[in-house]
Protein backbone atom coordinates (compact mmCIF):
# COMPACT_ATOMS: atom_id res chain seq x y z
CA UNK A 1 -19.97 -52.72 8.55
CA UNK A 2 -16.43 -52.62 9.75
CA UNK A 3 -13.76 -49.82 8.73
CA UNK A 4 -10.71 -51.70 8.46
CA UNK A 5 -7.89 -50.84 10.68
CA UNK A 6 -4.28 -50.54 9.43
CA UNK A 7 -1.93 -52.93 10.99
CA UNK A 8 1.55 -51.24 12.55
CA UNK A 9 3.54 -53.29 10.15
CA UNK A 10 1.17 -51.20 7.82
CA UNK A 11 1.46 -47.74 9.62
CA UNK A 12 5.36 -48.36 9.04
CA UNK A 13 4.95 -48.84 5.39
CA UNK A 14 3.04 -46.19 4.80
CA UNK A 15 4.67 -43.70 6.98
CA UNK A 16 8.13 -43.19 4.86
CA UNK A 17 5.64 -42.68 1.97
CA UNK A 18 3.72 -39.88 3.41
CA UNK A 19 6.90 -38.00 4.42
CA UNK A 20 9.03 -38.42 1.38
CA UNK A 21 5.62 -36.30 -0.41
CA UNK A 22 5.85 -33.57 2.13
CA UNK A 23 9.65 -32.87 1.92
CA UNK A 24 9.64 -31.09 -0.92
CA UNK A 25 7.11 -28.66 0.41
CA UNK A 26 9.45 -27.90 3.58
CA UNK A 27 12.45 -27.76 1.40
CA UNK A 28 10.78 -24.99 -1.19
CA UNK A 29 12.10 -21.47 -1.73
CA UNK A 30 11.62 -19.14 1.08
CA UNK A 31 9.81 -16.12 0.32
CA UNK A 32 11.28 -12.31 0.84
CA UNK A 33 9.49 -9.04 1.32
CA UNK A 34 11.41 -5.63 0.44
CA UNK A 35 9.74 -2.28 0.84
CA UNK A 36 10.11 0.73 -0.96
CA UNK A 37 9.55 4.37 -0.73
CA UNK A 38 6.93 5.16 -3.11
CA UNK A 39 7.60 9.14 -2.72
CA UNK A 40 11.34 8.78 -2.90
CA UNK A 41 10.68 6.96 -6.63
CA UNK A 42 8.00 8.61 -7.30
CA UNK A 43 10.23 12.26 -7.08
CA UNK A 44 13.01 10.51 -9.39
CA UNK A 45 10.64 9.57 -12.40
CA UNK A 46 10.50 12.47 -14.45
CA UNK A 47 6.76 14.14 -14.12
CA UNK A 48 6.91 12.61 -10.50
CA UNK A 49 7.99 16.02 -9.03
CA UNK A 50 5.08 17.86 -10.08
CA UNK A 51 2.65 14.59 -9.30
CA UNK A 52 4.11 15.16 -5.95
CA UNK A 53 3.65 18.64 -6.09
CA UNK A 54 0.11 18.41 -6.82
CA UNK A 55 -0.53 15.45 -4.58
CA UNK A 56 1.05 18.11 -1.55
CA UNK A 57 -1.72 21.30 -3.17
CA UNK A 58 -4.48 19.38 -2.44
CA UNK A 59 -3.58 17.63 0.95
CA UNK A 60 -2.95 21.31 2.28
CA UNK A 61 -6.79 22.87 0.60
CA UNK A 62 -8.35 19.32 1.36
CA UNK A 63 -7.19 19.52 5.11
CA UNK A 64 -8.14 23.30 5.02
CA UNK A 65 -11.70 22.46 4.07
CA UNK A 66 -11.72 19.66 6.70
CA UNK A 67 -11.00 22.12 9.63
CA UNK A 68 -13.18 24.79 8.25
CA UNK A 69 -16.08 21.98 8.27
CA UNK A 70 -15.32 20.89 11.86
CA UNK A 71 -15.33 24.48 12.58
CA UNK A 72 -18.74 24.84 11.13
CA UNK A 73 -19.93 21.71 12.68
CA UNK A 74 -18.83 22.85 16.34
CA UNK A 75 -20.96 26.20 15.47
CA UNK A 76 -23.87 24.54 14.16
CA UNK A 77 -23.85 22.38 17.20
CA UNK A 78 -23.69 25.34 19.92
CA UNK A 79 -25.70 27.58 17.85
CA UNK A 80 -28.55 25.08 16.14
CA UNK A 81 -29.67 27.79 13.86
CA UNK A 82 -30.62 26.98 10.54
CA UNK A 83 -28.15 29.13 8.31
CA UNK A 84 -25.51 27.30 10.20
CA UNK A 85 -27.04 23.85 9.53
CA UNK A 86 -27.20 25.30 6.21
CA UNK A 87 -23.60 26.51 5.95
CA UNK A 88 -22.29 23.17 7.54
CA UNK A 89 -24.13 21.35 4.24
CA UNK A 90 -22.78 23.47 1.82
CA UNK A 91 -19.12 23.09 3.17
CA UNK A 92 -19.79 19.23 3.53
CA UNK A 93 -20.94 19.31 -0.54
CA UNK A 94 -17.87 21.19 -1.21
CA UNK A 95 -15.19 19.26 0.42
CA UNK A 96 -17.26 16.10 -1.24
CA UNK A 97 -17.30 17.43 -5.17
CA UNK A 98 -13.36 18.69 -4.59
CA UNK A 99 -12.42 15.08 -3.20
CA UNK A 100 -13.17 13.87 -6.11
CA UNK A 101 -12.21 16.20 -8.82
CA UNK A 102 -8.72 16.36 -7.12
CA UNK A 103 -9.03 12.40 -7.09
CA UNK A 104 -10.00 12.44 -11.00
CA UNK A 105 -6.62 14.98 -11.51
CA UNK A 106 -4.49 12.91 -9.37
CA UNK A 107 -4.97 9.68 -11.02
CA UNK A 108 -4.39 11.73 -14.64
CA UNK A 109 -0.87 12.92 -13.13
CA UNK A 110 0.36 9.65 -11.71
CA UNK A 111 -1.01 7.48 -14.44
CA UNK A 112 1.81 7.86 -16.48
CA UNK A 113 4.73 7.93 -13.50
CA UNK A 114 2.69 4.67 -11.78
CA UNK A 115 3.62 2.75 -15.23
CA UNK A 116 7.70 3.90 -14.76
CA UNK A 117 7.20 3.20 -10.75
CA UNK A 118 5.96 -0.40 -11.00
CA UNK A 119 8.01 -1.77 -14.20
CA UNK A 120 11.06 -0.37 -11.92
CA UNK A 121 10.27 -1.57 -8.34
CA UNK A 122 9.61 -5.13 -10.33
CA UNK A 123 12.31 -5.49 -12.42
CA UNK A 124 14.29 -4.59 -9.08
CA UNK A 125 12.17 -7.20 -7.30
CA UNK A 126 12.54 -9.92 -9.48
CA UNK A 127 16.46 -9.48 -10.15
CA UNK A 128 17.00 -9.23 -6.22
CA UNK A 129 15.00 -12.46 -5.52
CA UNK A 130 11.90 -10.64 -3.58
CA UNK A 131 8.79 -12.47 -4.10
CA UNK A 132 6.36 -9.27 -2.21
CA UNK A 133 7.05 -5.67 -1.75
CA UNK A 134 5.35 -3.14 -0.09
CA UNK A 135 5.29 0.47 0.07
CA UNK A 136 6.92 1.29 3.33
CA UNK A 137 4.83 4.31 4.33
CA UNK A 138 1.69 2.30 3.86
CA UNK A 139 3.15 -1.27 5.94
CA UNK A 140 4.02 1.30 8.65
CA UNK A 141 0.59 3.12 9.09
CA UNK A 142 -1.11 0.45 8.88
CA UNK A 143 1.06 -1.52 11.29
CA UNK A 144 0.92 -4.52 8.70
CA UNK A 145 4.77 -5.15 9.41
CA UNK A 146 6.15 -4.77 13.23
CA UNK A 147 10.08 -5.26 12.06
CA UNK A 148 11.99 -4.94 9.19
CA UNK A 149 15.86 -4.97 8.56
CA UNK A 150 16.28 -1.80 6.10
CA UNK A 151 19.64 -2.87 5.28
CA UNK A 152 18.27 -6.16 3.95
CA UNK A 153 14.89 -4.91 2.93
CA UNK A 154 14.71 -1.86 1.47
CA UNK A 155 14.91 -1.59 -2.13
CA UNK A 156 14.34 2.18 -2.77
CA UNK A 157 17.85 2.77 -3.95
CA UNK A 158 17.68 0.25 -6.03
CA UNK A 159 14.70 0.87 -7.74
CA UNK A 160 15.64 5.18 -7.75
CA UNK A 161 18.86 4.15 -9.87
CA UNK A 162 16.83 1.95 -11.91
CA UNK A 163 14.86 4.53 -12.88
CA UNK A 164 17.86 7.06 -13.63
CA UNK A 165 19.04 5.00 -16.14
């Protein structure tokens, strides 16, 4: 069985169709990414301070626990007795159960300010035409973004008068 093959005359036809469907997919809105600072907003809700506050309590005794442990570990490793296998455990358990009861008390505290936070940084969004925005800190960590124009990108001002209103 033959395919049949399409004549130039054909090909020419045919061609003016296919590219009158794709220009309006080249001719569609582009999209824009702002970033904000979630502290900075965050701090200007009210209740953020004291989210903040909290968030900064436990960073410091989680990081405490977490040098204590390596301490413990570096012991346990030179030593290899038994009480400091033992001691090295019952750190470890620690630092585990106080992850995540300070996790449980975190989300409590910023469940209320998250609400204020993301109603503000979209409503922001939307009126400024950004289609995505990302929290700065988090984009530049994780090296998601290489370049961004803060003038033209940054919406934190925006969104901290938004909220002050």
């Amino acid at each position: 069985m033959k395919t049949p093959r399409m004549s130039p005359t054909r090909i020419l036809l045919v061609l003016p169709l296919f590219l009158i469907t794709t220009i309006p997919h080249a001719q569609q809105k582009r999209h824009r990414v702002g970033f904000v600072s979630v502290p900075q907003i965050v701090a200007a809700v009210p209740g953020g301070a004291a989210y903040l506050d909290l968030r900064k309590k436990v960073e410091a005794d989680l990081s405490a626990r977490a040098k204590t442990i390596d301490q413990l570990a570096t012991k346990a490793g030179r030593t290899r007795t038994a009480a400091d296998r033992q001691a090295l455990t019952k750190a470890q358990q620690s630092l585990a159960t106080s992850q995540k009861n300070y996790q449980t008390r975190l989300n409590t505290a910023f469940k209320p300010v998250a609400s204020r936070v993301d109603s503000a940084v979209a409503a922001v969004a939307k009126s400024s035409g950004f289609t995505v925005v990302l929290d700065r800190d988090v984009a530049a960590r994780s090296k998601l973004v290489v370049y961004a124009n803060a003038a033209t990108t940054d919406l934190t001002p925006a969104v901290v008068k938004a909220i002050k209103k």
